[in-house]
PDB file of N, CA and C in Angstrom:
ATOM      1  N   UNK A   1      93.229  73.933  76.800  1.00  0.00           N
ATOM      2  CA  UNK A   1      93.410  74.981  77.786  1.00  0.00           C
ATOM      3  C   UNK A   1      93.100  74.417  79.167  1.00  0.00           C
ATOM      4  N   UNK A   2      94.154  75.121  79.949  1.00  0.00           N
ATOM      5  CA  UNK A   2      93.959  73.778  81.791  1.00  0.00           C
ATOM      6  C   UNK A   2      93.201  74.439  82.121  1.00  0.00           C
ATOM      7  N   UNK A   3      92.774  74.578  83.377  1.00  0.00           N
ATOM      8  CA  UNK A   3      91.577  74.771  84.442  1.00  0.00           C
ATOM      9  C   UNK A   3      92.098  75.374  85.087  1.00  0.00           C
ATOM     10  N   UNK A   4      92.247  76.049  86.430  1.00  0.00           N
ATOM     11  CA  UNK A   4      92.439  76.438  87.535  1.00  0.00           C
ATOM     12  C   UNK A   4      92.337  75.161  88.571  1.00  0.00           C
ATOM     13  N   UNK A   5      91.220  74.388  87.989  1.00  0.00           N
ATOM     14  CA  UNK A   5      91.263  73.269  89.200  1.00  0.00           C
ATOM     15  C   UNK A   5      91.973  72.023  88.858  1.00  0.00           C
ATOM     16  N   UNK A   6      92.305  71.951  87.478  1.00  0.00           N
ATOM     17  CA  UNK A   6      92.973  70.889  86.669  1.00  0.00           C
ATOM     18  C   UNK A   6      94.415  70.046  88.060  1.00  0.00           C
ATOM     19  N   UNK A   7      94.033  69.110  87.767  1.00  0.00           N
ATOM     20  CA  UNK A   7      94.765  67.851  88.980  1.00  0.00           C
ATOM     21  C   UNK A   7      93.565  68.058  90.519  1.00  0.00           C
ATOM     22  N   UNK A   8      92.661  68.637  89.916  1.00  0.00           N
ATOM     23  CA  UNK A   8      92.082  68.211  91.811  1.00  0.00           C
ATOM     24  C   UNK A   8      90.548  67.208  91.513  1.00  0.00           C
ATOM     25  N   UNK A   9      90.576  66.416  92.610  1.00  0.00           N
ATOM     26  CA  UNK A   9      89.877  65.365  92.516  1.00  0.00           C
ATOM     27  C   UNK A   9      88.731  65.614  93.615  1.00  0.00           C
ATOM     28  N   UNK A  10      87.308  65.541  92.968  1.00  0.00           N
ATOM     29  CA  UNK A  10      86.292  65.861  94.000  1.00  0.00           C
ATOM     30  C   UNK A  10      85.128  64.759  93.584  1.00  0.00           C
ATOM     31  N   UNK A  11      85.011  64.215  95.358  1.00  0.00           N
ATOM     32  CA  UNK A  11      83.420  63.749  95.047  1.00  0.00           C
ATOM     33  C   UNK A  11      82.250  63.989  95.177  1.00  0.00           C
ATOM     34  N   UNK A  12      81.355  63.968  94.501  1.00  0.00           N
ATOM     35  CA  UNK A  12      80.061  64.263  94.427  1.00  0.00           C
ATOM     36  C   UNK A  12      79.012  63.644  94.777  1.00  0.00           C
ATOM     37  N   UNK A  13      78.163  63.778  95.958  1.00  0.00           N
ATOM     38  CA  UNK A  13      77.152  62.854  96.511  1.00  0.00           C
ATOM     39  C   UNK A  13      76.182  63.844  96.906  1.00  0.00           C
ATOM     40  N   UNK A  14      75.570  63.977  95.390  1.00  0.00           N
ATOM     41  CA  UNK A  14      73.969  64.762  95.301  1.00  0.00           C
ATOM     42  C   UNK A  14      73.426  64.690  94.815  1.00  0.00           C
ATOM     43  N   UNK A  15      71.893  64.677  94.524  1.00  0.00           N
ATOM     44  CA  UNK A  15      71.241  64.949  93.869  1.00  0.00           C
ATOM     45  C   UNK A  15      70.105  65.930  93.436  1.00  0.00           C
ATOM     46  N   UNK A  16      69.480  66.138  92.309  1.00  0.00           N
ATOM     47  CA  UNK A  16      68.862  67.287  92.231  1.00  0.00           C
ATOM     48  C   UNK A  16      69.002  68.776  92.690  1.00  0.00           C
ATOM     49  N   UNK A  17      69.024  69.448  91.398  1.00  0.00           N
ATOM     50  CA  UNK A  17      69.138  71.217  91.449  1.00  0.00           C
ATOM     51  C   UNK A  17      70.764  71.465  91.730  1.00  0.00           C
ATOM     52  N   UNK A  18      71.255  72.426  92.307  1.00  0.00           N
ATOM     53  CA  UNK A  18      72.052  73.099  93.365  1.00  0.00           C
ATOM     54  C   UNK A  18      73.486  72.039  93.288  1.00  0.00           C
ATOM     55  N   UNK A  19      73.179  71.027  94.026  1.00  0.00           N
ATOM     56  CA  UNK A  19      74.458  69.651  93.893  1.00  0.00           C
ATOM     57  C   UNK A  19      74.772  69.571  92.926  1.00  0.00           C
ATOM     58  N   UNK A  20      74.498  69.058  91.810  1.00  0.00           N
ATOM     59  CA  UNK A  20      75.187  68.405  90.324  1.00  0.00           C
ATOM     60  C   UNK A  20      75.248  69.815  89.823  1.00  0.00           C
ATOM     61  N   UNK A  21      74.659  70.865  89.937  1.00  0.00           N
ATOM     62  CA  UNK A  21      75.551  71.682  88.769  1.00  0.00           C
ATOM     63  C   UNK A  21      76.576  72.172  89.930  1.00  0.00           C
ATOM     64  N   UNK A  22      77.006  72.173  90.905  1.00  0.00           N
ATOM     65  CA  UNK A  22      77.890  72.907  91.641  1.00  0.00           C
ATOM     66  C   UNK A  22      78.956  71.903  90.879  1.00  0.00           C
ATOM     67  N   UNK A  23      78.770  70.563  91.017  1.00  0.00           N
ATOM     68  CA  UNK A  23      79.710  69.967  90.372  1.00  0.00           C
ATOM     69  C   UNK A  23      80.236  70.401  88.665  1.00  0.00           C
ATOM     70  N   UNK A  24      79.399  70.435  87.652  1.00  0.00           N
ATOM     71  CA  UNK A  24      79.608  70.918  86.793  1.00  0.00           C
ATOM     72  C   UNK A  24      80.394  72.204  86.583  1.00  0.00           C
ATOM     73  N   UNK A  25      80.063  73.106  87.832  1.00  0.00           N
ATOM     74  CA  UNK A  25      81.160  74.119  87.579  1.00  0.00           C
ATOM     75  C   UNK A  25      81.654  73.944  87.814  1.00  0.00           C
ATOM     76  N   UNK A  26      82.391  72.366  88.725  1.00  0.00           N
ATOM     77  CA  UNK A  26      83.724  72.309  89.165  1.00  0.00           C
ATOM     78  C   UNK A  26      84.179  71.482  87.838  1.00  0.00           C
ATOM     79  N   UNK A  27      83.443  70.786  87.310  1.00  0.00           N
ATOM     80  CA  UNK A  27      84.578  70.237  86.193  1.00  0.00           C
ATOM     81  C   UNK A  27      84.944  71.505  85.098  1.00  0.00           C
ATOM     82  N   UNK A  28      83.956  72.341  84.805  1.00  0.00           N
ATOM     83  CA  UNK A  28      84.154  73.871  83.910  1.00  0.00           C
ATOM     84  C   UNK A  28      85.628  74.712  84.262  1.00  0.00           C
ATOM     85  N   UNK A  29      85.791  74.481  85.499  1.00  0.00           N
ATOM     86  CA  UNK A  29      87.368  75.006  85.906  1.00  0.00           C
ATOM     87  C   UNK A  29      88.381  74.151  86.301  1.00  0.00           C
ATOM     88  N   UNK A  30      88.086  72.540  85.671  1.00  0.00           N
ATOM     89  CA  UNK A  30      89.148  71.733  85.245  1.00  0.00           C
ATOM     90  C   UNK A  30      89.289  70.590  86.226  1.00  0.00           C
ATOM     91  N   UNK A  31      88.279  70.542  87.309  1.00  0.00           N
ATOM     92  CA  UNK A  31      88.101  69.620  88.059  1.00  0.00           C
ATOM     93  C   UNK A  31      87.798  68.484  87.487  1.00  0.00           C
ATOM     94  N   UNK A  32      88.396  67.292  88.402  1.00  0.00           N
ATOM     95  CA  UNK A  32      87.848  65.726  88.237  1.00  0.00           C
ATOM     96  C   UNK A  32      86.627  65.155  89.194  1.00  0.00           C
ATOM     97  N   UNK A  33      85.242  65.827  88.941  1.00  0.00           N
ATOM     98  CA  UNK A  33      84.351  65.183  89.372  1.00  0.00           C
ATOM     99  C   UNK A  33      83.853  63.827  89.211  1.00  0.00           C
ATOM    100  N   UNK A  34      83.790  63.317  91.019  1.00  0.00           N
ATOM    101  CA  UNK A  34      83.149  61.371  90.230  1.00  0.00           C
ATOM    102  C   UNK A  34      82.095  61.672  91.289  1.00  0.00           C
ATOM    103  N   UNK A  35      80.538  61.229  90.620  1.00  0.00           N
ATOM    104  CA  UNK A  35      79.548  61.373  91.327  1.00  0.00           C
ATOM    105  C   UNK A  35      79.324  59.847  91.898  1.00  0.00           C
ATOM    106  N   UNK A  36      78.910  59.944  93.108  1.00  0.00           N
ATOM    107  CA  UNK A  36      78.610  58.770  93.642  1.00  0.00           C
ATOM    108  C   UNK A  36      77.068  58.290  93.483  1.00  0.00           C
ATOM    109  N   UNK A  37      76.618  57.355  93.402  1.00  0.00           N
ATOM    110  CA  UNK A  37      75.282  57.244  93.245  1.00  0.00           C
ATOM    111  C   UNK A  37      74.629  55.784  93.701  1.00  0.00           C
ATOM    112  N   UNK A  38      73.212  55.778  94.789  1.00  0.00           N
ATOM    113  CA  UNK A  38      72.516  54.636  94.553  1.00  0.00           C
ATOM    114  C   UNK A  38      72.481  53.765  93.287  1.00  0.00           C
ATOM    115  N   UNK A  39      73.030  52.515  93.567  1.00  0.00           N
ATOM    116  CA  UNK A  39      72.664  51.675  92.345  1.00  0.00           C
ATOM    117  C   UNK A  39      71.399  51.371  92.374  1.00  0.00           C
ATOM    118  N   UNK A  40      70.372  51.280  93.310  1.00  0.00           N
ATOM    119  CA  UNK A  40      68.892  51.504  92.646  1.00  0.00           C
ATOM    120  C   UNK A  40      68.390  53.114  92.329  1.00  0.00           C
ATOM    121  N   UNK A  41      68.159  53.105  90.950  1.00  0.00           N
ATOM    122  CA  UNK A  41      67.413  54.748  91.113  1.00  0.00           C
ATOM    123  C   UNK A  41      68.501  55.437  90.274  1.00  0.00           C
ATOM    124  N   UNK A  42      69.703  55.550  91.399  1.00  0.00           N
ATOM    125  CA  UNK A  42      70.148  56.509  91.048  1.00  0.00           C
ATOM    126  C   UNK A  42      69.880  58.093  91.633  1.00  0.00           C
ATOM    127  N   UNK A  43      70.603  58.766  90.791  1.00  0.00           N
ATOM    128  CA  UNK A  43      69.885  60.277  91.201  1.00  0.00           C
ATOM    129  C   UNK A  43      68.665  60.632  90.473  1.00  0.00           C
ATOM    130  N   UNK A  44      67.380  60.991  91.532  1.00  0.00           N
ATOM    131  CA  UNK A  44      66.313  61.197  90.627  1.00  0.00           C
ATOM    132  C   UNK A  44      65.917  61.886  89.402  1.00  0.00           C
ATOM    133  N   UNK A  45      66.911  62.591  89.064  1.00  0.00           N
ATOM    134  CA  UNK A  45      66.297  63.387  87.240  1.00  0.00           C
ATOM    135  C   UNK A  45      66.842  62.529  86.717  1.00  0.00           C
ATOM    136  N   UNK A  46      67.423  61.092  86.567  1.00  0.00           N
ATOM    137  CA  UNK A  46      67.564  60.271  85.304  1.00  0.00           C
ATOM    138  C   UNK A  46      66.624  59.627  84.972  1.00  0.00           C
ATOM    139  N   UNK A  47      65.308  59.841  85.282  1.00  0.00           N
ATOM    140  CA  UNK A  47      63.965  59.533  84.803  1.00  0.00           C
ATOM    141  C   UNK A  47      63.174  60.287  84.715  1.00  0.00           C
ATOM    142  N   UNK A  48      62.831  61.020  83.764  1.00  0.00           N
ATOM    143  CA  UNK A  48      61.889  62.186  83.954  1.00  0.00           C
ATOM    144  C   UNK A  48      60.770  61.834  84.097  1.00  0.00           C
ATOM    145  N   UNK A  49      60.353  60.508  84.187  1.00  0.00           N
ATOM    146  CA  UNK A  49      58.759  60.117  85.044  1.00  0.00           C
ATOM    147  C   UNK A  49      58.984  60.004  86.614  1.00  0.00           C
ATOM    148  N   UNK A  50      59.725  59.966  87.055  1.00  0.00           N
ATOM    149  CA  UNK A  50      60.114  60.675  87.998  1.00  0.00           C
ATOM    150  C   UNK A  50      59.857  62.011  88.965  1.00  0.00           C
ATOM    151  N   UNK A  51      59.873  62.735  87.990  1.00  0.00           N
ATOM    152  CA  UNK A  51      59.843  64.096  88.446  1.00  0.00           C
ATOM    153  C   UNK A  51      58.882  65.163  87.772  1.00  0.00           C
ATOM    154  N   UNK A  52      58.930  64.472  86.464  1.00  0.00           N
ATOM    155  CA  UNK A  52      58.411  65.881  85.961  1.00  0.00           C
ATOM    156  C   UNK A  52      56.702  65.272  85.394  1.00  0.00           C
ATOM    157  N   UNK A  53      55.847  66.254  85.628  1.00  0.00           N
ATOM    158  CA  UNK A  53      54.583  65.845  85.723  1.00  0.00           C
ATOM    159  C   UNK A  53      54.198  65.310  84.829  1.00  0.00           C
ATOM    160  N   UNK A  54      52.664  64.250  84.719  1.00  0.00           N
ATOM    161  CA  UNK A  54      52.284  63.912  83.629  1.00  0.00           C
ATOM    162  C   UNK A  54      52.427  64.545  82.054  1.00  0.00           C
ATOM    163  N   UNK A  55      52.753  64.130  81.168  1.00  0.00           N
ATOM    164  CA  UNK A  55      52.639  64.274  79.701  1.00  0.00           C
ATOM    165  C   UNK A  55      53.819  65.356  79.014  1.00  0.00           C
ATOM    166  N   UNK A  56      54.737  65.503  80.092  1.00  0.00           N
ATOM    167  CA  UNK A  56      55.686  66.331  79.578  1.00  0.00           C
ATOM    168  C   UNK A  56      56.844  65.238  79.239  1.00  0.00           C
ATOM    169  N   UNK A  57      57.272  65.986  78.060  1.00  0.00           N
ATOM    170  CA  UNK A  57      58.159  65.511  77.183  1.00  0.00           C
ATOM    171  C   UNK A  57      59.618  66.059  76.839  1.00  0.00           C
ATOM    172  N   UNK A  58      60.739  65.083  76.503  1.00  0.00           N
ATOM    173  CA  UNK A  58      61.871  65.779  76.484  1.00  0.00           C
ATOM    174  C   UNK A  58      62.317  65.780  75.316  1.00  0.00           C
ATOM    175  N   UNK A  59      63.177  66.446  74.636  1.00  0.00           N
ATOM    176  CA  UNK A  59      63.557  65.884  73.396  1.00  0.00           C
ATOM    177  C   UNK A  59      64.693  64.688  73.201  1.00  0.00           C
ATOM    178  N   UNK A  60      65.152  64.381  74.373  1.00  0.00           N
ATOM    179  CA  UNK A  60      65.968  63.034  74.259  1.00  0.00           C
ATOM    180  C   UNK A  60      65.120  61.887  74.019  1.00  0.00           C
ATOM    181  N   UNK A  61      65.944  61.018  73.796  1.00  0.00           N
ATOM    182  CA  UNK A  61      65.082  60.139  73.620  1.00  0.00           C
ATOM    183  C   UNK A  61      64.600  58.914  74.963  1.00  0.00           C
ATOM    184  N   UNK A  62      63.519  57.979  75.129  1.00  0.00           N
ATOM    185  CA  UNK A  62      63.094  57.602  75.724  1.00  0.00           C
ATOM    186  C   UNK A  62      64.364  57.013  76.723  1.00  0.00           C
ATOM    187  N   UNK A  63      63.634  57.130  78.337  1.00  0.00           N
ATOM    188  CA  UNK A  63      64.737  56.770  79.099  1.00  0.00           C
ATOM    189  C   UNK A  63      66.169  57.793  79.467  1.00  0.00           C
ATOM    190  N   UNK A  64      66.370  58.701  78.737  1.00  0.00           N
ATOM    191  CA  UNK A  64      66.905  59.999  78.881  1.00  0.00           C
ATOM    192  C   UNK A  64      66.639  61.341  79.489  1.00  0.00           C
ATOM    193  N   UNK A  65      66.934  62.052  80.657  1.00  0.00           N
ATOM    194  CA  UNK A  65      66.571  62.919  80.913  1.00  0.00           C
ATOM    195  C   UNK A  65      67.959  64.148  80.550  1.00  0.00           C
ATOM    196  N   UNK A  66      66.819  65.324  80.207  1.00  0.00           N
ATOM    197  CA  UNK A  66      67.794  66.401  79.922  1.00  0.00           C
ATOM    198  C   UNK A  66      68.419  67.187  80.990  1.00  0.00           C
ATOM    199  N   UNK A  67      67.654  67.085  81.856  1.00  0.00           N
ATOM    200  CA  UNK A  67      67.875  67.863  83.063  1.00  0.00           C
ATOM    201  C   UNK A  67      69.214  66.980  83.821  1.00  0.00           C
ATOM    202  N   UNK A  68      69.397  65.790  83.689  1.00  0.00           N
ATOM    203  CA  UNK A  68      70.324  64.603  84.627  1.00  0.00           C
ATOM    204  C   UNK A  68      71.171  64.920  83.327  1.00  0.00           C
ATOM    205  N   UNK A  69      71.282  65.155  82.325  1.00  0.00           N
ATOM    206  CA  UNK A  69      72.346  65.125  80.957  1.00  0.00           C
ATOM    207  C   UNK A  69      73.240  66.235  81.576  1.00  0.00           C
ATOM    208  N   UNK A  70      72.405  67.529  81.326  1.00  0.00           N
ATOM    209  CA  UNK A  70      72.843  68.706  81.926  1.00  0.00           C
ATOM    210  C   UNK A  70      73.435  68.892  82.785  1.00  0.00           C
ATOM    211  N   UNK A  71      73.045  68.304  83.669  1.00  0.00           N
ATOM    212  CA  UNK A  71      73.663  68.726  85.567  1.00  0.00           C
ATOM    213  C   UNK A  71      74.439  67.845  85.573  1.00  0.00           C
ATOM    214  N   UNK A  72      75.017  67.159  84.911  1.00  0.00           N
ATOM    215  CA  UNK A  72      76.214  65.718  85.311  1.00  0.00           C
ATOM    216  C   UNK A  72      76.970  65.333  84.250  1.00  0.00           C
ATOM    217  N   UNK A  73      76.900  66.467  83.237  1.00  0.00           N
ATOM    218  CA  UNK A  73      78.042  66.572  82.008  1.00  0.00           C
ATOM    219  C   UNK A  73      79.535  66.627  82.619  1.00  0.00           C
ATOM    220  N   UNK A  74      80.485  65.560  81.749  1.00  0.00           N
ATOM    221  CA  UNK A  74      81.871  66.216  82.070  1.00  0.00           C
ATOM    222  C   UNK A  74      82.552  65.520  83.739  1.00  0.00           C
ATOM    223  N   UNK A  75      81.165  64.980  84.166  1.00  0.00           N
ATOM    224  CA  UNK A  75      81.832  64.065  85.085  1.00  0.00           C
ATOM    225  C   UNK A  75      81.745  62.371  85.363  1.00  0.00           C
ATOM    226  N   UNK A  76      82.630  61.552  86.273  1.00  0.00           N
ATOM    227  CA  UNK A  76      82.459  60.419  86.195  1.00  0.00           C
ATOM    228  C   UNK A  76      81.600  60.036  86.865  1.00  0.00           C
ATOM    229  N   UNK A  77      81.574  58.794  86.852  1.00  0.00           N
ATOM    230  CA  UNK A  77      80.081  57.898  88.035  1.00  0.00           C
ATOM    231  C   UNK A  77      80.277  57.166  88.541  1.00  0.00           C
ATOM    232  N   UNK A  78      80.208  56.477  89.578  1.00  0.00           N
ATOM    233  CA  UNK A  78      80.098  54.869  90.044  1.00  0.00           C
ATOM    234  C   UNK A  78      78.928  54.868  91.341  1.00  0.00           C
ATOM    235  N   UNK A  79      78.501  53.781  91.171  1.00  0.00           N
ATOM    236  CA  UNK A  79      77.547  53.592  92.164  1.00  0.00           C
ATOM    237  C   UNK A  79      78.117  52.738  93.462  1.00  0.00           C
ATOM    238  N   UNK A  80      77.243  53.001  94.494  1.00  0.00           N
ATOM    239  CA  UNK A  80      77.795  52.517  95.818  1.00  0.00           C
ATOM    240  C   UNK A  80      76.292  52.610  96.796  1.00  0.00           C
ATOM    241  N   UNK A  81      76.628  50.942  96.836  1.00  0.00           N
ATOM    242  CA  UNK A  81      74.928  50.803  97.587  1.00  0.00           C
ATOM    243  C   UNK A  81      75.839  51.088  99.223  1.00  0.00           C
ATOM    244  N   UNK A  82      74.900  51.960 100.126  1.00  0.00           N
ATOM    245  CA  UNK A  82      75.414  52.195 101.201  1.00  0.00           C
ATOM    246  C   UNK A  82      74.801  51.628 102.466  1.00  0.00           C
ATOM    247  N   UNK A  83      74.067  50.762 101.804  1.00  0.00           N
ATOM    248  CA  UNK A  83      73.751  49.912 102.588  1.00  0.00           C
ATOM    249  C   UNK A  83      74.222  48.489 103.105  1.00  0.00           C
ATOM    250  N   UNK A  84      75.071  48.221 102.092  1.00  0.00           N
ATOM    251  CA  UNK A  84      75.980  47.212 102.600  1.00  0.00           C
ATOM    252  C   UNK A  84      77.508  48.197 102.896  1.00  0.00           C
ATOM    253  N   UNK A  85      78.373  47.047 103.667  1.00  0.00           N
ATOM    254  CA  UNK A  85      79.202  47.653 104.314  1.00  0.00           C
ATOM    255  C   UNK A  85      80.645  47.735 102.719  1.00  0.00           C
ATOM    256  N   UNK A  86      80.355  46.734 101.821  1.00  0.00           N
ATOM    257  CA  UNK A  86      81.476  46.828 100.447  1.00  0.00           C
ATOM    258  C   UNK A  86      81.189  48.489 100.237  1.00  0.00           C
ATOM    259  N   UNK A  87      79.679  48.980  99.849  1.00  0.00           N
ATOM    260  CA  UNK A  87      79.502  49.841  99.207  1.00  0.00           C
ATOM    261  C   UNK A  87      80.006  50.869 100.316  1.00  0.00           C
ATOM    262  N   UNK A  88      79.763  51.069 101.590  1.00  0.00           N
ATOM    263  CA  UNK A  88      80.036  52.425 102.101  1.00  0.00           C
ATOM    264  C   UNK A  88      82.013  52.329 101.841  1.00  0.00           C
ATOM    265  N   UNK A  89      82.414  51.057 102.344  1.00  0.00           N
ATOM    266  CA  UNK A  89      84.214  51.036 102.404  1.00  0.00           C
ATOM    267  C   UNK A  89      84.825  51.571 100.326  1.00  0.00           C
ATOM    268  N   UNK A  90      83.770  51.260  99.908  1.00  0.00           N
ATOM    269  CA  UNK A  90      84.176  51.954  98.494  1.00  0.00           C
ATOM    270  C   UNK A  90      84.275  53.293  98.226  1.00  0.00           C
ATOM    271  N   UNK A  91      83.245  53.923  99.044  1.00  0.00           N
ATOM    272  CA  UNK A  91      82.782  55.349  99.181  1.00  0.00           C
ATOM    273  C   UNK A  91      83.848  56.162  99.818  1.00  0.00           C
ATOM    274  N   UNK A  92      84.264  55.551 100.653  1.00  0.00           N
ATOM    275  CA  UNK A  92      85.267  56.031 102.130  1.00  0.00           C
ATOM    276  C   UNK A  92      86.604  55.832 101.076  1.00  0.00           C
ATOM    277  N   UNK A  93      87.006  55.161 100.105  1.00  0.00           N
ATOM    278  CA  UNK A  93      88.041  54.603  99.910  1.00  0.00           C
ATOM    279  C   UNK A  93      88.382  56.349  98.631  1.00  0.00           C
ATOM    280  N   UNK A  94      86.901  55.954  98.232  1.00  0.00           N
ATOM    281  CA  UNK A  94      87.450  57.612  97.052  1.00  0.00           C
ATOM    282  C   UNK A  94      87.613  58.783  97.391  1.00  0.00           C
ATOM    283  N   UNK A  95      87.101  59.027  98.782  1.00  0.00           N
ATOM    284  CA  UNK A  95      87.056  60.409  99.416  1.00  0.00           C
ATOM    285  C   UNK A  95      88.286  60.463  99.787  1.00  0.00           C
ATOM    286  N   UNK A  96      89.221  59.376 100.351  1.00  0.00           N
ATOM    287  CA  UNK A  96      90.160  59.485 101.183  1.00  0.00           C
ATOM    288  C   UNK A  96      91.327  60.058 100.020  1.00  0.00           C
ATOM    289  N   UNK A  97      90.670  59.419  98.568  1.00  0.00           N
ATOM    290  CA  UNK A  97      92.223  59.620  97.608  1.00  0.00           C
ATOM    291  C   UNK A  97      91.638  61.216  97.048  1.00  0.00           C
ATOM    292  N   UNK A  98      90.831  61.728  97.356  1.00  0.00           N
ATOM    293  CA  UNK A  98      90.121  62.687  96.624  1.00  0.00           C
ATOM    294  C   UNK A  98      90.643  64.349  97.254  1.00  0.00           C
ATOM    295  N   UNK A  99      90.532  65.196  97.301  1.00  0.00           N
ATOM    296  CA  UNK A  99      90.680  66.809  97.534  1.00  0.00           C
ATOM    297  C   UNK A  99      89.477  67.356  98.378  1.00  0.00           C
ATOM    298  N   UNK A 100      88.460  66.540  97.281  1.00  0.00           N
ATOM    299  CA  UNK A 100      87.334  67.521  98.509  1.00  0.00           C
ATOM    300  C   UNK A 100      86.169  66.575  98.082  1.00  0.00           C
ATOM    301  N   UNK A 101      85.028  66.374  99.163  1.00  0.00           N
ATOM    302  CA  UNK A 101      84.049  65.816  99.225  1.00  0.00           C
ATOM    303  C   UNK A 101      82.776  66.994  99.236  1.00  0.00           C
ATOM    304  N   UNK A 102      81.582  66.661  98.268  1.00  0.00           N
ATOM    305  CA  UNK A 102      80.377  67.603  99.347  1.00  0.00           C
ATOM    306  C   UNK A 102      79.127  66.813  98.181  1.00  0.00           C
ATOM    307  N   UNK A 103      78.340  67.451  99.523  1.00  0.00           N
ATOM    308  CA  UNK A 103      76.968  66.687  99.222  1.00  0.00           C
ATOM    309  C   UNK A 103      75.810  67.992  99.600  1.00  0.00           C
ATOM    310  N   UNK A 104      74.453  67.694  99.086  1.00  0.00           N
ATOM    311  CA  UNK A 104      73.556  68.531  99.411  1.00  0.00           C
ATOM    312  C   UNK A 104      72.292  67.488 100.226  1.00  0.00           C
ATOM    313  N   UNK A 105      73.054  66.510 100.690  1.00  0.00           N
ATOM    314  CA  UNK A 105      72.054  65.642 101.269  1.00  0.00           C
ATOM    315  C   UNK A 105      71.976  66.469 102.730  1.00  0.00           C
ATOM    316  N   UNK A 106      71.060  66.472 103.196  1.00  0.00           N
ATOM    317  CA  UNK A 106      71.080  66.387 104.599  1.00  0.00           C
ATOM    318  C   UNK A 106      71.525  66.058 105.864  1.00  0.00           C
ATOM    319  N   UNK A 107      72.153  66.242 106.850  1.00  0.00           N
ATOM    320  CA  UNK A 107      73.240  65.828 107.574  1.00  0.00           C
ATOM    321  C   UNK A 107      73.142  64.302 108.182  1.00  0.00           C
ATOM    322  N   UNK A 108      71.335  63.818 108.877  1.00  0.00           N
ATOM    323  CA  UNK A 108      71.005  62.844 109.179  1.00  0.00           C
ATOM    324  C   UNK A 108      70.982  61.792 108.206  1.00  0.00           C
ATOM    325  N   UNK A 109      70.502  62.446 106.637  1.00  0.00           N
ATOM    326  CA  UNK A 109      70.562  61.433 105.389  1.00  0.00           C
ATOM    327  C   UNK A 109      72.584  60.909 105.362  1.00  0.00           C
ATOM    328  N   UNK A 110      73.137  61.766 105.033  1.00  0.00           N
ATOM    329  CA  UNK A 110      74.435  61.002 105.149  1.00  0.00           C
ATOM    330  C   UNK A 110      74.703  59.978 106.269  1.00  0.00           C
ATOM    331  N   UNK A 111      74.368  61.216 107.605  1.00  0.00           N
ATOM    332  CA  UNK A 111      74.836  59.673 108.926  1.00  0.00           C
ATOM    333  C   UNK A 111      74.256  58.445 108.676  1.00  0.00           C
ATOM    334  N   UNK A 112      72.510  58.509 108.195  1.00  0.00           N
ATOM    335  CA  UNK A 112      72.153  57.130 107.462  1.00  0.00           C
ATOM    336  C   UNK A 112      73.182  56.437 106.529  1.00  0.00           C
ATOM    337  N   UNK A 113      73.651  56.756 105.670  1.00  0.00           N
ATOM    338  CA  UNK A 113      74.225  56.449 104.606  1.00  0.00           C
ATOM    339  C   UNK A 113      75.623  55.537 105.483  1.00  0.00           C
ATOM    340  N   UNK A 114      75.968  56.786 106.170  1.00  0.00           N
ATOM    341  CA  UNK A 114      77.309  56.728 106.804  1.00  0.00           C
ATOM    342  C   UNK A 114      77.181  54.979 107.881  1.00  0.00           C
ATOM    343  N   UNK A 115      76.186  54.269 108.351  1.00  0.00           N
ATOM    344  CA  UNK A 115      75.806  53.447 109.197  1.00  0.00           C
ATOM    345  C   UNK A 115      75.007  52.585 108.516  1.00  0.00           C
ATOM    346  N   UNK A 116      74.496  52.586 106.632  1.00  0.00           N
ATOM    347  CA  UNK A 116      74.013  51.538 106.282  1.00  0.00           C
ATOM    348  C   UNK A 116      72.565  51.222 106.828  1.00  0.00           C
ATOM    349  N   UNK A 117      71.948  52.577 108.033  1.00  0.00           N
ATOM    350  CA  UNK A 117      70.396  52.178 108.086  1.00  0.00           C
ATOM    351  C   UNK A 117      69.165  52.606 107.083  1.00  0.00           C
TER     352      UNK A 117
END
């Protein structure tokens, strides 16, 4: 069964809460989400020592978070260090073939991103 959004291409440059599931509902109505991501790290819930306080436990297994499973089901990935100038011209290169871009970063955090400081 198609989507409503089925053929549209969106990128995703967020992390935590609000961002990745906005994405998820865009792949739920047939969207092609590709999340962009620091190749160090990553987005922070793919470590739940990370985030979630001492001695809590997930039922995945070690190195797995449920919360990063959850919020980033159903879409693709690639990383892009934006600190060198390959990684931002990679970034620029998917948005341009893409429908729609959005992020929940902060406006100064992107212009960082956007300038590699």
């Amino acid at each position: 069964m198609g989507g409503v959004l089925d053929g549209i291409r969106v990128i995703e440059f967020a992390a935590l809460g609000g961002g990745p599931m906005a994405g998820v509902i865009l792949t739920e109505f047939g969207a092609d989400v590709i999340k962009i991501e620091n190749p160090v790290g990553g987005d922070r819930t793919r470590d739940p020592n990370r985030w979630l306080p001492g001695g809590v436990r997930t039922a995945f297994p070690e190195g797995h978070s449920v919360v990063f499973e959850l919020s980033n089901r159903n879409k693709r990935g690639i990383t892009a260090d934006f600190s060198k100038k390959e990684g931002r011209e990679i970034a620029h290169r998917l948005i341009e073939k893409s429908d729609a871009f959005f992020s929940n970063y902060s406006p100064s955090t992107l212009k960082r991103f956007e300038t590699g400081l």
